[in-house]
N, C-alpha and C. Protein backbone atom coordinates (compact mmCIF):
# COMPACT_ATOMS: atom_id res chain seq x y z
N UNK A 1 -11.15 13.36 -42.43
CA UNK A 1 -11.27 14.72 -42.90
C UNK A 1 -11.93 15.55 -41.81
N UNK A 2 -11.01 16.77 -41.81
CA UNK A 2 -12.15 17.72 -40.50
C UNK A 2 -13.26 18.23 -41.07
N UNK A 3 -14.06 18.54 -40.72
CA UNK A 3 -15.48 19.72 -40.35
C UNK A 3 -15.39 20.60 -40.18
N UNK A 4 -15.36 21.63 -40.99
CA UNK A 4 -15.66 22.74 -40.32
C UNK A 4 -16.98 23.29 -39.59
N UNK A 5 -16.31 24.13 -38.36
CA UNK A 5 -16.99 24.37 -37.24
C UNK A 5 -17.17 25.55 -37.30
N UNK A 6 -17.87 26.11 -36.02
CA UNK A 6 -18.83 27.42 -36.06
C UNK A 6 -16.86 28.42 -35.69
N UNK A 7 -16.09 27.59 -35.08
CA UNK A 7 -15.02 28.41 -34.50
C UNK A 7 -13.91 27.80 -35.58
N UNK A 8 -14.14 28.79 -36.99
CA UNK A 8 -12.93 28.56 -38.08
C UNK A 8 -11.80 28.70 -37.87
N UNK A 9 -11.26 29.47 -37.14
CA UNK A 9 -9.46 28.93 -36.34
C UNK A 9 -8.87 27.44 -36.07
N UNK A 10 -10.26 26.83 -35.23
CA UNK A 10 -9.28 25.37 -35.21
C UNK A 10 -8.56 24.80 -36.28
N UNK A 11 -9.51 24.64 -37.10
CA UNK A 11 -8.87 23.99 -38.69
C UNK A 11 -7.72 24.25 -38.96
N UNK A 12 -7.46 25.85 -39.02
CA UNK A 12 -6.22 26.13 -39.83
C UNK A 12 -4.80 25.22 -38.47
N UNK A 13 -5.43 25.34 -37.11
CA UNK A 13 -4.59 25.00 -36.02
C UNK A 13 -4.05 24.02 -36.26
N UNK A 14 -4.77 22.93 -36.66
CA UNK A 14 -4.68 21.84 -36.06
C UNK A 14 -3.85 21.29 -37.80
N UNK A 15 -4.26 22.07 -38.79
CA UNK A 15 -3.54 21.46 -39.85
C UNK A 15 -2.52 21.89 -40.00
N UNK A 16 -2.19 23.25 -39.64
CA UNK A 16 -0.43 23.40 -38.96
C UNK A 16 0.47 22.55 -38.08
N UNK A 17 -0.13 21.93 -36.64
CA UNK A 17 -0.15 20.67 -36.29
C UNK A 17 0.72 19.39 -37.22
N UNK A 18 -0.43 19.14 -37.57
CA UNK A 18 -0.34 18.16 -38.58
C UNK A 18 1.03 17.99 -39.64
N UNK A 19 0.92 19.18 -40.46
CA UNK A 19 2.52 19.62 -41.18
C UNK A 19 3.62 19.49 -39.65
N UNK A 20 3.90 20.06 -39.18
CA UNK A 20 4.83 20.12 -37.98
C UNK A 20 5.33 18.80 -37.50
N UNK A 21 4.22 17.71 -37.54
CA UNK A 21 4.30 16.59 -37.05
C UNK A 21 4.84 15.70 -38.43
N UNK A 22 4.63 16.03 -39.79
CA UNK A 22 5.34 15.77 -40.80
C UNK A 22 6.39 15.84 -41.06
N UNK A 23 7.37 16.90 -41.14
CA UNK A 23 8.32 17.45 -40.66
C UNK A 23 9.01 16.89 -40.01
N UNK A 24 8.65 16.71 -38.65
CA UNK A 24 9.70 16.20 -37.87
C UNK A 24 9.73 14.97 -37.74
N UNK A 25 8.49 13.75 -38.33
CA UNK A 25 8.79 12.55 -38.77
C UNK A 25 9.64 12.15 -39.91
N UNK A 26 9.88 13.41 -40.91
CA UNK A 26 10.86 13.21 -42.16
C UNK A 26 12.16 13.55 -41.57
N UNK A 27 12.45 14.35 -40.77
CA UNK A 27 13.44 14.90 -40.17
C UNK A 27 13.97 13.60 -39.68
N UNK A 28 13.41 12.69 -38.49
CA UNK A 28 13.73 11.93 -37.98
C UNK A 28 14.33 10.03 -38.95
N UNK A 29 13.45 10.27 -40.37
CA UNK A 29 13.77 9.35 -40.98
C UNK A 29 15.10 9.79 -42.04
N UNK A 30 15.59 10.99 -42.28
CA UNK A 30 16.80 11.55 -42.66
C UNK A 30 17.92 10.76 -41.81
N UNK A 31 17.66 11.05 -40.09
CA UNK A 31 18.41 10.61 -39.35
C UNK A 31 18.84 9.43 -39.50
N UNK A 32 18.10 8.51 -38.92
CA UNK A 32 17.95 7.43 -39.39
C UNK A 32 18.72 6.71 -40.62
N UNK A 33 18.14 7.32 -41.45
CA UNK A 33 19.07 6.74 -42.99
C UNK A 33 20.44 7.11 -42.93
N UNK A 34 20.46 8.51 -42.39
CA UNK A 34 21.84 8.88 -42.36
C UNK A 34 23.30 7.78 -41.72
N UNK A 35 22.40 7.33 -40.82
CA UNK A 35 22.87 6.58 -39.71
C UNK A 35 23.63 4.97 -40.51
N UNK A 36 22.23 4.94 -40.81
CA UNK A 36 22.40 3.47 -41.71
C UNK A 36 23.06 3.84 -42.94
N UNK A 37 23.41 4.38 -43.69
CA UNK A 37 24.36 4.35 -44.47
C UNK A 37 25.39 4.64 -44.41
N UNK A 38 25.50 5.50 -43.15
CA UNK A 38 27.50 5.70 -42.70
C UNK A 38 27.66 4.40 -42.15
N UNK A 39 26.67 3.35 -41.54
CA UNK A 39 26.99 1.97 -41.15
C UNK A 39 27.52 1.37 -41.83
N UNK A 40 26.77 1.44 -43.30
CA UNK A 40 27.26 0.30 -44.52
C UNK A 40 28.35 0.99 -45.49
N UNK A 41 28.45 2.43 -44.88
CA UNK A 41 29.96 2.74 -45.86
C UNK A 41 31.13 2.39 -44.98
N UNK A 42 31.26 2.84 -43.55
CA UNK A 42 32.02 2.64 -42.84
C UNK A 42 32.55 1.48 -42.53
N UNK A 43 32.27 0.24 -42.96
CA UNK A 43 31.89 -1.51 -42.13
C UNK A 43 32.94 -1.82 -43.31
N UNK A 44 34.12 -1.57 -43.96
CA UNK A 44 34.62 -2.25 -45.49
C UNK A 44 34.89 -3.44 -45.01
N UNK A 45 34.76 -4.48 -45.89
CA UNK A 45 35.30 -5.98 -46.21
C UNK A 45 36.43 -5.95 -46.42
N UNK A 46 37.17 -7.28 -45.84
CA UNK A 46 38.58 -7.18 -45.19
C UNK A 46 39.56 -6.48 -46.46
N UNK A 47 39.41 -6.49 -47.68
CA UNK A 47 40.05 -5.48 -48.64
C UNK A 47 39.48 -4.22 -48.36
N UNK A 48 38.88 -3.65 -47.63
CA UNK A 48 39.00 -1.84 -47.74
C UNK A 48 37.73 -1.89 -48.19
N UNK A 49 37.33 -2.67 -48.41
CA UNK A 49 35.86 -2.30 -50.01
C UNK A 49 34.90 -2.20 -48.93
N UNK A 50 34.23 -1.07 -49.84
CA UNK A 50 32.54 -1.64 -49.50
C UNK A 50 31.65 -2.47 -50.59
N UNK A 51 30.82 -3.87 -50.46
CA UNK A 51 30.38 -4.24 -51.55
C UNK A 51 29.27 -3.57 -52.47
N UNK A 52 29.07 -3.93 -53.79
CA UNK A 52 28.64 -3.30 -54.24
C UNK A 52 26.83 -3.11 -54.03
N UNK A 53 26.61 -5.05 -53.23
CA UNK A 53 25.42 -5.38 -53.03
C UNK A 53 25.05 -4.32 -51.70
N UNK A 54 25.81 -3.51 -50.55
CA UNK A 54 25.45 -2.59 -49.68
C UNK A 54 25.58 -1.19 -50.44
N UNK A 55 25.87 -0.69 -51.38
CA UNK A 55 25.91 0.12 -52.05
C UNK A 55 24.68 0.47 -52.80
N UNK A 56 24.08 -0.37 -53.34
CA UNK A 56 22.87 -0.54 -54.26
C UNK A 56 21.84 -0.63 -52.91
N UNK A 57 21.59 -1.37 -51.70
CA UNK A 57 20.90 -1.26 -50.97
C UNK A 57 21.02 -0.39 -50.41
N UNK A 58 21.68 1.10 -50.49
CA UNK A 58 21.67 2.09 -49.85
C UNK A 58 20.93 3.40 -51.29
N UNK A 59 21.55 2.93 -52.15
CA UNK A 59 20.87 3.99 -53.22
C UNK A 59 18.98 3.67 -53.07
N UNK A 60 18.91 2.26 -53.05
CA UNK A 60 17.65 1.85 -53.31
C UNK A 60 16.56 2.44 -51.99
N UNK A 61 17.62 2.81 -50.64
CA UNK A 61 17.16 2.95 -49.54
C UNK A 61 16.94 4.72 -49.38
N UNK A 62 17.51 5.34 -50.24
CA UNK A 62 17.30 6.63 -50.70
C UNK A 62 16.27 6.84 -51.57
N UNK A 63 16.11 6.47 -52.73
CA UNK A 63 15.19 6.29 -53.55
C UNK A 63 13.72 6.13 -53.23
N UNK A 64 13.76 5.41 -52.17
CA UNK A 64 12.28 4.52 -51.47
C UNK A 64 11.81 6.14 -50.03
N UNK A 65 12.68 6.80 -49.69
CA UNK A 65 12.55 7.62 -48.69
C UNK A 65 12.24 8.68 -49.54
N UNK A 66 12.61 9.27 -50.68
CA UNK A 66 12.28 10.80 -51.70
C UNK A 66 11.35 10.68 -52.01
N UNK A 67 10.53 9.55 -52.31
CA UNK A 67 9.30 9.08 -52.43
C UNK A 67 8.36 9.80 -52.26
């Protein structure tokens, strides 16, 4: 937790910072997922399919990220 100091600007600075750096770590785990689930839709088993067990590990892999 910060302190506030005799120079009350930093705080608000640095916890803008902070959000920004949130942001673009969620941003980057969007990617990510995005990635991995056009993997496991795109990959079908030699009938066309995708199984249902990569299907459910992709809802479950959404679910766990909205979090």
């Amino acid at each position: 937790m910060f302190i506030a100091t005799k120079d009350e600007g930093v705080i608000p600075y640095v916890l803008t910072q902070i959000l920004a750096i949130k942001s673009s770590v969620h941003k980057i785990g969007l990617m990510v997922m995005e990635s991995h689930a056009l993997e496991c839709l795109l990959d079908p088993d030699e009938d066309g399919k995708v199984e249902a067990e990569r299907m459910e590990h992709i809802i479950h892999m959404i679910l766990q990220f909205s979090k």
